[in-house]
C-alpha atoms as a PDB file:
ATOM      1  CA  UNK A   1      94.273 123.900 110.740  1.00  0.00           C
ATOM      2  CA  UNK A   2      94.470 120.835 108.929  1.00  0.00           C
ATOM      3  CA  UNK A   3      96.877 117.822 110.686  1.00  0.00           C
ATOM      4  CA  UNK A   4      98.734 115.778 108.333  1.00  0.00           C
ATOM      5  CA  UNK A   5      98.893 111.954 110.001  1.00  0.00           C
ATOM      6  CA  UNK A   6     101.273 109.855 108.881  1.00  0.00           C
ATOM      7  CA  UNK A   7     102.560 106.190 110.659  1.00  0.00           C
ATOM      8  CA  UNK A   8     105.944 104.820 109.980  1.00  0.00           C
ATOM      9  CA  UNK A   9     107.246 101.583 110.333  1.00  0.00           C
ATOM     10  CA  UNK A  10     110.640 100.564 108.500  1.00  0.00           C
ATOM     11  CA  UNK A  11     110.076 103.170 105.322  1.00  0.00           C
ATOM     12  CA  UNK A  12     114.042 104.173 104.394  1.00  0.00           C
ATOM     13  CA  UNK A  13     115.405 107.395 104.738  1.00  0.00           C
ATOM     14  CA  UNK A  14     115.043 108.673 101.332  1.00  0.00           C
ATOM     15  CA  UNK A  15     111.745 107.704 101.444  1.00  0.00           C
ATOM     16  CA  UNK A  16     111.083 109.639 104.709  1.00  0.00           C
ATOM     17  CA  UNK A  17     112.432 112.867 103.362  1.00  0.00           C
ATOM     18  CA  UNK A  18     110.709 113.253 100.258  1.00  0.00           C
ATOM     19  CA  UNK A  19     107.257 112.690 102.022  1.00  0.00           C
ATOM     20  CA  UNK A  20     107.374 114.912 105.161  1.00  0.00           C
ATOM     21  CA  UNK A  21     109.776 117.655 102.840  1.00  0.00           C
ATOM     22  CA  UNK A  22     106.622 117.339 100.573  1.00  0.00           C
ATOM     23  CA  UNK A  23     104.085 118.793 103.171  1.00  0.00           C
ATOM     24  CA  UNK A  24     106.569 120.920 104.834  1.00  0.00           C
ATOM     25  CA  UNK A  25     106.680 122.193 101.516  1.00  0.00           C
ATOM     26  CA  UNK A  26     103.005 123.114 101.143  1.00  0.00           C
ATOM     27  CA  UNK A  27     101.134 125.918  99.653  1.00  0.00           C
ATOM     28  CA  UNK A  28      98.759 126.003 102.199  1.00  0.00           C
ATOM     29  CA  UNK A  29     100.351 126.798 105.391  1.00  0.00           C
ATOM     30  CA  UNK A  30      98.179 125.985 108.476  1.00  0.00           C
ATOM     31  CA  UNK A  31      98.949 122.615 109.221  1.00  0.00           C
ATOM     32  CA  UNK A  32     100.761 120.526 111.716  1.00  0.00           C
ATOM     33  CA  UNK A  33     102.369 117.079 111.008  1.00  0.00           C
ATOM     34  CA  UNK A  34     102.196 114.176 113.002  1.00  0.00           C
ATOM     35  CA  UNK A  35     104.309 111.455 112.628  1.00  0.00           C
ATOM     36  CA  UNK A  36     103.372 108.204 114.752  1.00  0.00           C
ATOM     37  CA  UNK A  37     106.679 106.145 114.641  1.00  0.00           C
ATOM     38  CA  UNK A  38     105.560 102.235 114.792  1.00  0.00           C
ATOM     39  CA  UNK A  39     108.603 100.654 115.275  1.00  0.00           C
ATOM     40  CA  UNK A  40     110.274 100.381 118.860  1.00  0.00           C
ATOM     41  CA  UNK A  41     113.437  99.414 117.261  1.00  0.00           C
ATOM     42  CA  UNK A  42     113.762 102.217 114.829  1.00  0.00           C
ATOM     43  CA  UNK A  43     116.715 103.552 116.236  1.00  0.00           C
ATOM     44  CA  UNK A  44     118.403 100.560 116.369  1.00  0.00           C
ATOM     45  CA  UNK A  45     117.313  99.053 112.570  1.00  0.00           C
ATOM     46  CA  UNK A  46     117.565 102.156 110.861  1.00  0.00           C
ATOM     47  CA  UNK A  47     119.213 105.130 113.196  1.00  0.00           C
ATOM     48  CA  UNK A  48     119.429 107.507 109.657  1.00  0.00           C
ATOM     49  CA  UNK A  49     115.551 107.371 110.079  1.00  0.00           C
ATOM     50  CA  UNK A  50     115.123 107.498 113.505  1.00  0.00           C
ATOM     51  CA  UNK A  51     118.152 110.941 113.352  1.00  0.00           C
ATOM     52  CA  UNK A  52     116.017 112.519 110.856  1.00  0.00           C
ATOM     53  CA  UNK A  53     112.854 112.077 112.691  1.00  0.00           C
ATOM     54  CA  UNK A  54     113.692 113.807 115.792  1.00  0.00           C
ATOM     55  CA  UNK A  55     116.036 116.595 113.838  1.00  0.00           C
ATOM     56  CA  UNK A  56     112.647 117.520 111.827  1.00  0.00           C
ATOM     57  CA  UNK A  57     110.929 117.405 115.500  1.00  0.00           C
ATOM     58  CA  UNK A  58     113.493 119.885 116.639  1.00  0.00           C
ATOM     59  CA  UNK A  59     113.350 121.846 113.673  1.00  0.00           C
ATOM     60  CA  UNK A  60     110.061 122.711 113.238  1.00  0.00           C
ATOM     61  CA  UNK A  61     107.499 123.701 115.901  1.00  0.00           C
ATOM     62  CA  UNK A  62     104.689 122.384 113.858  1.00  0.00           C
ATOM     63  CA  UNK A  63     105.817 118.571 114.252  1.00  0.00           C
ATOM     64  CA  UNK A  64     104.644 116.355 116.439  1.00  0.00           C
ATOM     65  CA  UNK A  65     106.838 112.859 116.968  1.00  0.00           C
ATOM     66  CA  UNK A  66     104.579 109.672 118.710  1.00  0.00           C
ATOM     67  CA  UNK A  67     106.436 106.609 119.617  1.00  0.00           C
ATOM     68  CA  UNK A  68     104.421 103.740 119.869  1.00  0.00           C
ATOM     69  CA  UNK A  69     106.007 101.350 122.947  1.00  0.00           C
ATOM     70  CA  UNK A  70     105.033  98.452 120.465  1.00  0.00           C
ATOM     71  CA  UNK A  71     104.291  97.958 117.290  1.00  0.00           C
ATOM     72  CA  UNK A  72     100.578  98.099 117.068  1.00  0.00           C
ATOM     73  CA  UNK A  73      99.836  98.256 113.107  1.00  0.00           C
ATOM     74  CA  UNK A  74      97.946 100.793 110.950  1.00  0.00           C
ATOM     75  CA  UNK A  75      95.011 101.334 112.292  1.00  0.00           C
ATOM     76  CA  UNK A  76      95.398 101.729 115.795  1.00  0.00           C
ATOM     77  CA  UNK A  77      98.745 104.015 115.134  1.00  0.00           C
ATOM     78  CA  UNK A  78      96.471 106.591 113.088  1.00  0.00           C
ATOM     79  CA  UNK A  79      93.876 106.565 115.467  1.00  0.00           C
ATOM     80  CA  UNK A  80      96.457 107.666 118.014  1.00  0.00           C
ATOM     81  CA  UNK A  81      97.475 110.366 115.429  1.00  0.00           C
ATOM     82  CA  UNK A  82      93.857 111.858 114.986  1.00  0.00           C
ATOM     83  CA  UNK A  83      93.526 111.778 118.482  1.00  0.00           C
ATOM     84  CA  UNK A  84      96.758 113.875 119.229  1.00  0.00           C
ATOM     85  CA  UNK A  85      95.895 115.918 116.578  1.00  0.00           C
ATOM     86  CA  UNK A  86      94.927 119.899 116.777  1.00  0.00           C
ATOM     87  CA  UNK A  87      93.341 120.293 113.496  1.00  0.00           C
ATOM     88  CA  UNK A  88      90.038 120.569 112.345  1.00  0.00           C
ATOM     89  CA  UNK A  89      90.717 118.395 109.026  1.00  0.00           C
ATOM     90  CA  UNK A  90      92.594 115.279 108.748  1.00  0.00           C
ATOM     91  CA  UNK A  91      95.104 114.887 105.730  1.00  0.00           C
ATOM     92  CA  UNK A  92      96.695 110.988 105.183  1.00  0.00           C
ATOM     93  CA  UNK A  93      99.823 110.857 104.150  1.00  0.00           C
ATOM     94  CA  UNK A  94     101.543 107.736 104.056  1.00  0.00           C
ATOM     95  CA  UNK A  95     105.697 107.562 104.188  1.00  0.00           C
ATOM     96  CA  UNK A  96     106.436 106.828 101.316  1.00  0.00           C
ATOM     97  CA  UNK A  97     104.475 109.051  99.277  1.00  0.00           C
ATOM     98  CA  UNK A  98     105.133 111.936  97.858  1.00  0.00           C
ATOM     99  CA  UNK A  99     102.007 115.389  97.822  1.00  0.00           C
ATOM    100  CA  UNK A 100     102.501 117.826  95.616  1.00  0.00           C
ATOM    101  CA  UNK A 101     102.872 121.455  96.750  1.00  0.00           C
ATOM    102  CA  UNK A 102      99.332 122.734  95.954  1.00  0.00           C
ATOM    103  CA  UNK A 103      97.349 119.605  97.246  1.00  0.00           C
ATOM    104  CA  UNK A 104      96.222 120.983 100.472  1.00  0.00           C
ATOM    105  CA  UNK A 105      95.304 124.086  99.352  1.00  0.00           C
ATOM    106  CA  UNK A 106      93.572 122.833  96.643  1.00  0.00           C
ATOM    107  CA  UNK A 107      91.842 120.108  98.466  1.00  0.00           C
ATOM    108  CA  UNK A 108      90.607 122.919 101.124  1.00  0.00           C
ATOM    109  CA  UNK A 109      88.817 124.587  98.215  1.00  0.00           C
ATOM    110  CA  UNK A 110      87.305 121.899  96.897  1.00  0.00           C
ATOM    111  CA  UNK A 111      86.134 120.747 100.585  1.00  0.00           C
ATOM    112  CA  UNK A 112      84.483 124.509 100.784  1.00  0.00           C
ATOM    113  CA  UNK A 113      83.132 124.995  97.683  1.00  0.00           C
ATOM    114  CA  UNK A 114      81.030 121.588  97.310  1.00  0.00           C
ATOM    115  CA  UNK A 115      80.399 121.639 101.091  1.00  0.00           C
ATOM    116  CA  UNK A 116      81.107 117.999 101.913  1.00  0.00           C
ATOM    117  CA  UNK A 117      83.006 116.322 104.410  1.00  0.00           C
ATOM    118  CA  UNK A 118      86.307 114.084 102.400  1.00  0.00           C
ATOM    119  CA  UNK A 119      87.797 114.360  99.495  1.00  0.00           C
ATOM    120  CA  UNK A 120      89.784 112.114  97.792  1.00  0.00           C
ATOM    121  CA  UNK A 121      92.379 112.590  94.259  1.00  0.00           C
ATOM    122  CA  UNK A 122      94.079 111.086  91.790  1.00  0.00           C
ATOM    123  CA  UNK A 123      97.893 110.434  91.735  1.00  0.00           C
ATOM    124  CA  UNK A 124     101.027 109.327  89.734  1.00  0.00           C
ATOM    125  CA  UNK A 125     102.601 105.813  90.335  1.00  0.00           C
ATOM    126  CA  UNK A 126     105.986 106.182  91.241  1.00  0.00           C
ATOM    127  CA  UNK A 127     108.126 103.128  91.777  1.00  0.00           C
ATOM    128  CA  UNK A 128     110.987 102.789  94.247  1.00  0.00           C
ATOM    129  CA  UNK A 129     113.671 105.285  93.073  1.00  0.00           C
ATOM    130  CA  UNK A 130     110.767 108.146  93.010  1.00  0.00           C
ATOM    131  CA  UNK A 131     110.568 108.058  88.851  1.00  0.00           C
ATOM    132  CA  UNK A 132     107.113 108.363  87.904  1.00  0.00           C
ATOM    133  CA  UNK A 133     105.539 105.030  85.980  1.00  0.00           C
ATOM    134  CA  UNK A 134     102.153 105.564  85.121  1.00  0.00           C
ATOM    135  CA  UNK A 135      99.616 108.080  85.730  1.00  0.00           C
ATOM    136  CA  UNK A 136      96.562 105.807  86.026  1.00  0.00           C
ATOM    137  CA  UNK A 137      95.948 105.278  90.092  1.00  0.00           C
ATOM    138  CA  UNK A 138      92.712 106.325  91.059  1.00  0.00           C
ATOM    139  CA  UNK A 139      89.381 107.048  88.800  1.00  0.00           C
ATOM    140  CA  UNK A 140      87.379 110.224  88.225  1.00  0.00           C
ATOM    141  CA  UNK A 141      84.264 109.345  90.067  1.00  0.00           C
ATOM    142  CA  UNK A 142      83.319 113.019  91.212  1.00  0.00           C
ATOM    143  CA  UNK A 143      80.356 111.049  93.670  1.00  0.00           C
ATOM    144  CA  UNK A 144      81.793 108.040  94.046  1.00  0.00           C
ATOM    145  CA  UNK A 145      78.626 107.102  96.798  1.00  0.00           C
ATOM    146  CA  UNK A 146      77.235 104.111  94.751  1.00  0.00           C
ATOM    147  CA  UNK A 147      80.833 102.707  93.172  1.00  0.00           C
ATOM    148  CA  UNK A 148      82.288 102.366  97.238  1.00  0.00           C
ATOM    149  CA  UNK A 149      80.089  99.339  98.125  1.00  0.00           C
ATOM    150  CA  UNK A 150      81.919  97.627  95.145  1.00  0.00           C
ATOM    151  CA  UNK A 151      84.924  98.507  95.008  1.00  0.00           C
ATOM    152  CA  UNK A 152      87.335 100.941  96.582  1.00  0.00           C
ATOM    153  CA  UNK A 153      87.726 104.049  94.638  1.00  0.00           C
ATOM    154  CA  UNK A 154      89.565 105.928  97.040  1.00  0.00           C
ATOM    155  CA  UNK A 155      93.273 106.694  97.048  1.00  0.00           C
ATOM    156  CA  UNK A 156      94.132 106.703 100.954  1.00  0.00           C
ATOM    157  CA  UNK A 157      97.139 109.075 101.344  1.00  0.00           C
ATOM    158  CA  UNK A 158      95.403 111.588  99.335  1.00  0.00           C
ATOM    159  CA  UNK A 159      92.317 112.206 101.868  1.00  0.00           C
ATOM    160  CA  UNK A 160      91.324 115.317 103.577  1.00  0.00           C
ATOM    161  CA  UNK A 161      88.637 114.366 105.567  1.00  0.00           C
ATOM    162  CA  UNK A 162      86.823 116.515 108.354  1.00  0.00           C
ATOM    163  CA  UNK A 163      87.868 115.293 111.722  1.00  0.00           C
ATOM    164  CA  UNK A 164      84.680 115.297 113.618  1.00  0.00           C
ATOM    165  CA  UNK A 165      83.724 113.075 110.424  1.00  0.00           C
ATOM    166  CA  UNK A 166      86.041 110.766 111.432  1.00  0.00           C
ATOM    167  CA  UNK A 167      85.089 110.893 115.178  1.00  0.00           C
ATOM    168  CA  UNK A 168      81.345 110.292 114.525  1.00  0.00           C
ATOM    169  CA  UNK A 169      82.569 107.279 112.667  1.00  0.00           C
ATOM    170  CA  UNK A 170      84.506 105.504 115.323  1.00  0.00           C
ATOM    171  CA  UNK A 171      87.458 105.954 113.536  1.00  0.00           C
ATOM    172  CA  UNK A 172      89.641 103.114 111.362  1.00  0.00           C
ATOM    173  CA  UNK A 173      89.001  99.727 113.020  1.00  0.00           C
ATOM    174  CA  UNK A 174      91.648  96.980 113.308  1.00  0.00           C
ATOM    175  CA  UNK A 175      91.606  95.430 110.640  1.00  0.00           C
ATOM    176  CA  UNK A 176      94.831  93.778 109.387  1.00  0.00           C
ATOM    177  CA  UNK A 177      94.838  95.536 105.649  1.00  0.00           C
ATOM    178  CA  UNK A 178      92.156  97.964 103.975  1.00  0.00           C
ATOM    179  CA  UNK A 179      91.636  99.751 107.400  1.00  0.00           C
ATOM    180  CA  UNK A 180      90.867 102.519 104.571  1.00  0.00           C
ATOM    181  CA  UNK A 181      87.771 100.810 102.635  1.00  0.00           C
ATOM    182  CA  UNK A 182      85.566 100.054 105.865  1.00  0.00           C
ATOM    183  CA  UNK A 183      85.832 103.499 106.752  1.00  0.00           C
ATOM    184  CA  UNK A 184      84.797 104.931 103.326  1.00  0.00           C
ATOM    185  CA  UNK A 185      82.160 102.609 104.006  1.00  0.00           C
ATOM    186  CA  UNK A 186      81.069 103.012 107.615  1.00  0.00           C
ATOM    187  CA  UNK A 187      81.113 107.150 106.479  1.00  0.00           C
ATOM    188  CA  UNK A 188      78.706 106.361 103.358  1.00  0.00           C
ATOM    189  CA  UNK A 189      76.365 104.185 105.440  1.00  0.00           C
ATOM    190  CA  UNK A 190      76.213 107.352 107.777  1.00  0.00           C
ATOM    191  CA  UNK A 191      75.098 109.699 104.569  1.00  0.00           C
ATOM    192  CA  UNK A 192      78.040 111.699 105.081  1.00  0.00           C
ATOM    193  CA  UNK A 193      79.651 113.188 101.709  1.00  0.00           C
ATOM    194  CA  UNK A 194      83.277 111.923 100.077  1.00  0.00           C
ATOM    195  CA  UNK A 195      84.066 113.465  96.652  1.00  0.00           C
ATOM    196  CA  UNK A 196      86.954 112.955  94.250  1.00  0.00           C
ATOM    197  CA  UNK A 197      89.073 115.821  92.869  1.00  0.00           C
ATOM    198  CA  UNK A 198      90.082 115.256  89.505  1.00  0.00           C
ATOM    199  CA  UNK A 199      93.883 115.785  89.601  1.00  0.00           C
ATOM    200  CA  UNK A 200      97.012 114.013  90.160  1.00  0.00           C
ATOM    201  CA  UNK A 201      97.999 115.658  93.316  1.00  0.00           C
ATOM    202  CA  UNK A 202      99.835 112.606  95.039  1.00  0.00           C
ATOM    203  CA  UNK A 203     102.399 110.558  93.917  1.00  0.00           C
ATOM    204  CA  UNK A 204     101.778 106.778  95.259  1.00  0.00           C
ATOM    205  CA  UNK A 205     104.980 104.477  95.801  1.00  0.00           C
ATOM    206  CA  UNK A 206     104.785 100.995  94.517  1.00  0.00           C
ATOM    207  CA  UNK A 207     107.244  98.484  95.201  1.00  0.00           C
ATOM    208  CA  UNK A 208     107.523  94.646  95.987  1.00  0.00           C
ATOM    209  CA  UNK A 209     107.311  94.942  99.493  1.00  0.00           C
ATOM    210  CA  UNK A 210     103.548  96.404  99.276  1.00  0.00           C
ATOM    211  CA  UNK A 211     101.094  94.652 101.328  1.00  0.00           C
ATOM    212  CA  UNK A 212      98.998  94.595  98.781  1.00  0.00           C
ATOM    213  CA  UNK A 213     101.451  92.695  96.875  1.00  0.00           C
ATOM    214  CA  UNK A 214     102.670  90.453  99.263  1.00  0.00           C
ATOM    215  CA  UNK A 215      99.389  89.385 100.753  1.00  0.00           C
ATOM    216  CA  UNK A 216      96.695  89.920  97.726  1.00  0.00           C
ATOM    217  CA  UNK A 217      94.164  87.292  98.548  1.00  0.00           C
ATOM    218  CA  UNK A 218      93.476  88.500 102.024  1.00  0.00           C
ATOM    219  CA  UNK A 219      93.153  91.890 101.135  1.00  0.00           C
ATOM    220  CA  UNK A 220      90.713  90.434  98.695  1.00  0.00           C
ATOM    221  CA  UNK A 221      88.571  88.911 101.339  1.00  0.00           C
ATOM    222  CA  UNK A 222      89.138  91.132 103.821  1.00  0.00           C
ATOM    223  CA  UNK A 223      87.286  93.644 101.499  1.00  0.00           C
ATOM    224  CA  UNK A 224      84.636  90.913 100.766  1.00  0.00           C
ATOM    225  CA  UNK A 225      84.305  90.707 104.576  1.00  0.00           C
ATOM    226  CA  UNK A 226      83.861  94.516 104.631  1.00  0.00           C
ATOM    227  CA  UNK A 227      81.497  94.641 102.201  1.00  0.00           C
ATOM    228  CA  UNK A 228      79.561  92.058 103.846  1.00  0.00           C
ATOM    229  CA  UNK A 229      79.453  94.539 106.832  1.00  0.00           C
ATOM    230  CA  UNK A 230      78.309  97.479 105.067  1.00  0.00           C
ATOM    231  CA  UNK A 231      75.273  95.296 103.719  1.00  0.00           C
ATOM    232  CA  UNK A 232      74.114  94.090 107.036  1.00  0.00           C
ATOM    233  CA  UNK A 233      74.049  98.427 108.116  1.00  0.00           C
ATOM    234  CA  UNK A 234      71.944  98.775 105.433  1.00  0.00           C
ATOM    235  CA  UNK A 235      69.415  95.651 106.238  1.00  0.00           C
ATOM    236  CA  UNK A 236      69.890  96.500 110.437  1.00  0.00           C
ATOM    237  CA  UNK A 237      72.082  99.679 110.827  1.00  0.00           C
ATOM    238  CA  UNK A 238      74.504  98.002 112.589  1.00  0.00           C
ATOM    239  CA  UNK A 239      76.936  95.230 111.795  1.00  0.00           C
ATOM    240  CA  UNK A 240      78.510  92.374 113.813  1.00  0.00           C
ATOM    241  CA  UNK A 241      82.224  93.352 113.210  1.00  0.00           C
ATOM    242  CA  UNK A 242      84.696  92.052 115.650  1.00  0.00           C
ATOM    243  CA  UNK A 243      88.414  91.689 115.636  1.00  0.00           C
ATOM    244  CA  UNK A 244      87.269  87.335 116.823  1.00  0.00           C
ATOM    245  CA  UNK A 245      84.982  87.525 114.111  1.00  0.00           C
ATOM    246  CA  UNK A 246      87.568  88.833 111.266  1.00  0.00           C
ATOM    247  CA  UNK A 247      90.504  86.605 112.216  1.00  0.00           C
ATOM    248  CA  UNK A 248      87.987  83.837 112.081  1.00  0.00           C
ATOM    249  CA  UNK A 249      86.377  84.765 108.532  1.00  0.00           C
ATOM    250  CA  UNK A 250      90.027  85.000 107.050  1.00  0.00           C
ATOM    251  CA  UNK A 251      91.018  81.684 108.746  1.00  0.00           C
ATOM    252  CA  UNK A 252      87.911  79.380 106.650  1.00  0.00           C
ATOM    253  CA  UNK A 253      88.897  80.984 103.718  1.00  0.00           C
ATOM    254  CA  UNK A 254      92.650  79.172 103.869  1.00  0.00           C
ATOM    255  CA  UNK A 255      94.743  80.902 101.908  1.00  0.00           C
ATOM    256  CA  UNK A 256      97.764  79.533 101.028  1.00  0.00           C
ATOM    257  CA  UNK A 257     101.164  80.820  99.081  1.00  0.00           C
ATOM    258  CA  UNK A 258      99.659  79.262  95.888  1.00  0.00           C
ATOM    259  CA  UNK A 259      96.500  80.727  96.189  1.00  0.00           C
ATOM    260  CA  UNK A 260      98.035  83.990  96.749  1.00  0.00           C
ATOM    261  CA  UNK A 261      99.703  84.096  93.803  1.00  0.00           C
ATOM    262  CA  UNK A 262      96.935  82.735  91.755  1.00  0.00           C
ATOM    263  CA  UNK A 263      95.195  85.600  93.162  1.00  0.00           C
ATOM    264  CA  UNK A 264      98.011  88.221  92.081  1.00  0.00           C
ATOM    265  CA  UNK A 265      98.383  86.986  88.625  1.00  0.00           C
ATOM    266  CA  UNK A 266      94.199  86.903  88.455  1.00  0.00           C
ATOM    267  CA  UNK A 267      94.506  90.487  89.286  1.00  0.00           C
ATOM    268  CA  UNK A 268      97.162  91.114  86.913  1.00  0.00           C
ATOM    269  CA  UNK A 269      94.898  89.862  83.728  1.00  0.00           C
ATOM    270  CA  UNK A 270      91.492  91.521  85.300  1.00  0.00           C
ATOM    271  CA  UNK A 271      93.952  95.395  85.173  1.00  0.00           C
ATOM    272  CA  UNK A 272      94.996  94.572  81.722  1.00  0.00           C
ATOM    273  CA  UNK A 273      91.532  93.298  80.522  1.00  0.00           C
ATOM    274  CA  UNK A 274      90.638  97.072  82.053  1.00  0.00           C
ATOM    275  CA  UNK A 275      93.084  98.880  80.401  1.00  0.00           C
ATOM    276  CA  UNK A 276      92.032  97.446  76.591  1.00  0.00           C
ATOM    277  CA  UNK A 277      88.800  97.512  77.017  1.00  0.00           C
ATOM    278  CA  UNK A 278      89.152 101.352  78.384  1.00  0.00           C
ATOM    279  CA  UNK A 279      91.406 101.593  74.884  1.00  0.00           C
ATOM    280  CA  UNK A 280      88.307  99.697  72.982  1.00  0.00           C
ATOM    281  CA  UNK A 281      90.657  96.701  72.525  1.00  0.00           C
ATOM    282  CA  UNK A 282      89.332  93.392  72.799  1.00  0.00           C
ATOM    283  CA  UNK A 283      89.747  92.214  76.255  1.00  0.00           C
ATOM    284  CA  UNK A 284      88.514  88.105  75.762  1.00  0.00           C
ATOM    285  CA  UNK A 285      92.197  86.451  76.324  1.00  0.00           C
ATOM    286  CA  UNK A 286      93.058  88.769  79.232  1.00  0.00           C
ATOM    287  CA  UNK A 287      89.526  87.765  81.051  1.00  0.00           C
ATOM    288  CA  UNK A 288      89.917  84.201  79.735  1.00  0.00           C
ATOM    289  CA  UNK A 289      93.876  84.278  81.503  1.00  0.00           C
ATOM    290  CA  UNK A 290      92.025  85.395  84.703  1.00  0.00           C
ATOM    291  CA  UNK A 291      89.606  82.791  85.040  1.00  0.00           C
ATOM    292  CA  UNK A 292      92.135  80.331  84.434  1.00  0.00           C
ATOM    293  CA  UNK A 293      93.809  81.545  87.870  1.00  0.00           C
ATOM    294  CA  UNK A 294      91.190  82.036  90.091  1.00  0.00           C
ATOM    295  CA  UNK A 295      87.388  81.673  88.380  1.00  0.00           C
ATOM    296  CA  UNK A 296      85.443  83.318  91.437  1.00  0.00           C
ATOM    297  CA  UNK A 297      87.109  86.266  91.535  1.00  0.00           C
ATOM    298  CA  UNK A 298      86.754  87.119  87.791  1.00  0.00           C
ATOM    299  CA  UNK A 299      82.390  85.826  88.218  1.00  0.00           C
ATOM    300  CA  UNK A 300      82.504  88.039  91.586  1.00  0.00           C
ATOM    301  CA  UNK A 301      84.221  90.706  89.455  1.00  0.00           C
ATOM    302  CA  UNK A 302      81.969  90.283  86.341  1.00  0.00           C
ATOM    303  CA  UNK A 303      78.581  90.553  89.151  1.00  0.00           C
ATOM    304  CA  UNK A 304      79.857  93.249  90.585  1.00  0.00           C
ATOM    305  CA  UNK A 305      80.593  95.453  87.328  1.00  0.00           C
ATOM    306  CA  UNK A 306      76.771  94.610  86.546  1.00  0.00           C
ATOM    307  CA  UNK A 307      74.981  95.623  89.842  1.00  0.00           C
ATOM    308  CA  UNK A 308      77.010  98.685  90.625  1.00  0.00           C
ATOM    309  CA  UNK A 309      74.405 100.850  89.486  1.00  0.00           C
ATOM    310  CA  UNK A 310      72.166  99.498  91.556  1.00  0.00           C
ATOM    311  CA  UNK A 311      73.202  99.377  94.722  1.00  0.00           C
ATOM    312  CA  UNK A 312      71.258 102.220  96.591  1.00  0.00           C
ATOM    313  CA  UNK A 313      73.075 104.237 100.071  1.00  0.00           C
ATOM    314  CA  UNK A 314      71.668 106.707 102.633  1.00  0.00           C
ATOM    315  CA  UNK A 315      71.933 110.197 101.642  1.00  0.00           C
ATOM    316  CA  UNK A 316      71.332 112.729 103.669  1.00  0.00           C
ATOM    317  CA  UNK A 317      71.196 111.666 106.864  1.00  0.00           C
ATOM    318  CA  UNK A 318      74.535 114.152 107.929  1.00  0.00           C
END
């Protein structure tokens, strides 16, 4: 059985629909859906979602409905999905994507016939009113062991991951944003095996109220801060992560509205500076642009894109 985990917070109706319809509508019929609500006030701010929740509850056996007595975030809300789930695999699925039908069954395959323990695809960008906008999220990395420690590779809500995999791990720790990336990391420190399928079997929502738009420069050094962690496992096999110690990195770095948005538009430049050079355009003004805005990310950026063959991980210790 696989479980398909989703949390929901304040996602609207449409939204809601179109995801959960989207797994109920699978190929691959052996699954269960569990749907962690964390809001304690959906009914009241948005009773269309909170009706449709418990009518898909009482229409289908296979639906599980978790209502968290406060609102507790991302991390801990999944963890209370895995842990109420019945599966032996784990699917993500965030609400306000959209899988298409064959995913599951095609990620199953792929799980069985390379024997390892996640995989991960690519998907279409959609953008608020479901219309697809690009076709460009996520990278054909078929190992992507030695890109992780630089950069997050994975697309999140297209994951099927084994769940005593995610068990052995500890599963996702509290962090405020990119819950996703320390995990990848944590499992890769562990030697366990995450593989990307090649196809756009997702379709990721983007809109203005993204996290990762709204608060770019802390996701930035949250994942500097998680990288930072996955070195010291290699050096000791442990790290020092604490929730104290997290709050307390992101506090000396003092981000600020301005800096944020330095940060965004920084990011903006580096993603077009990809895109020509990927077309064998120049890419100089775009990379000049960036430094303007924020100079360390675009040298951090620059280092990284030179060691990232380098960086060596355990294999084979699962």
């Amino acid at each position: 059985m696989i479980s398909v985990v989703m949390s929901v917070f304040k996602e609207p109706k449409q939204w809601l629909v179109e995801s959960i319809s989207s797994i109920i509508a699978q190929t691959y019929n052996d699954i269960e859906i569990i749907v962690v609500v964390d809001n304690p006030y959906l009914a009241k701010e948005s009773r269309e979602s909170f009706d449709y929740l418990t009518e898909i509850k009482r229409m289908n056996n296979n639906v599980q409905l978790i209502f968290n007595e406060q609102n507790l975030g991302l991390a801990s809300s999944l963890n209370i999905g895995i842990n109420a789930s019945n599966g032996d695999f784990i699917a993500r699925m965030d609400a306000d994507d959209i899988s298409l039908p064959t995913r599951l069954e095609k990620e199953m395959a792929f799980l069985s016939e390379y024997n390892v323990d996640m995989v991960s695809t690519n998907g279409f960008i959609i953008d608020e009113k479901s219309n697809i906008v690009d076709s460009s999220i996520g990278k054909m990395y078929f190992d992507p062991t030695n890109i992780l420690p630089n950069k997050n590779c994975i697309l999140h809500p297209s994951v099927l991951v084994k769940k005593s995999v995610l068990i052995d791990v500890g599963l996702y720790r509290n962090f405020r944003r990119s819950q996703d990336y320390d995990l990848w990391l944590r499992m890769i420190s562990l030697g366990y095996k995450i593989r990307t399928l090649d196809e756009n079997l997702v379709k990721y929502r983007k809109s203005n109220d993204n996290l990762s738009n709204t608060n770019r420069l802390e996701q930035y050094y949250t994942n500097l801060y998680q990288k930072k962690l996955f070195i010291e496992r290699q050096k000791k096999g442990i790290d020092s992560f604490s929730e104290k110690n997290y709050r307390r990195y992101i506090l000396s770095k003092k981000i600020t509205p301005k800096k944020n948005e330095k940060c965004k538009k920084c990011m903006l430049h580096l993603n077009n500076a990809k895109r020509l050079k990927e077309n064998g355009k120049s890419c100089f003004k775009e990379l000049f642009r960036a430094f303007f805005c924020y100079p360390s990310i675009v040298l951090r950026s620059v280092l990284n894109s030179i060691s990232g063959s380098s960086i060596n991980t355990k294999r084979g210790a699962k």
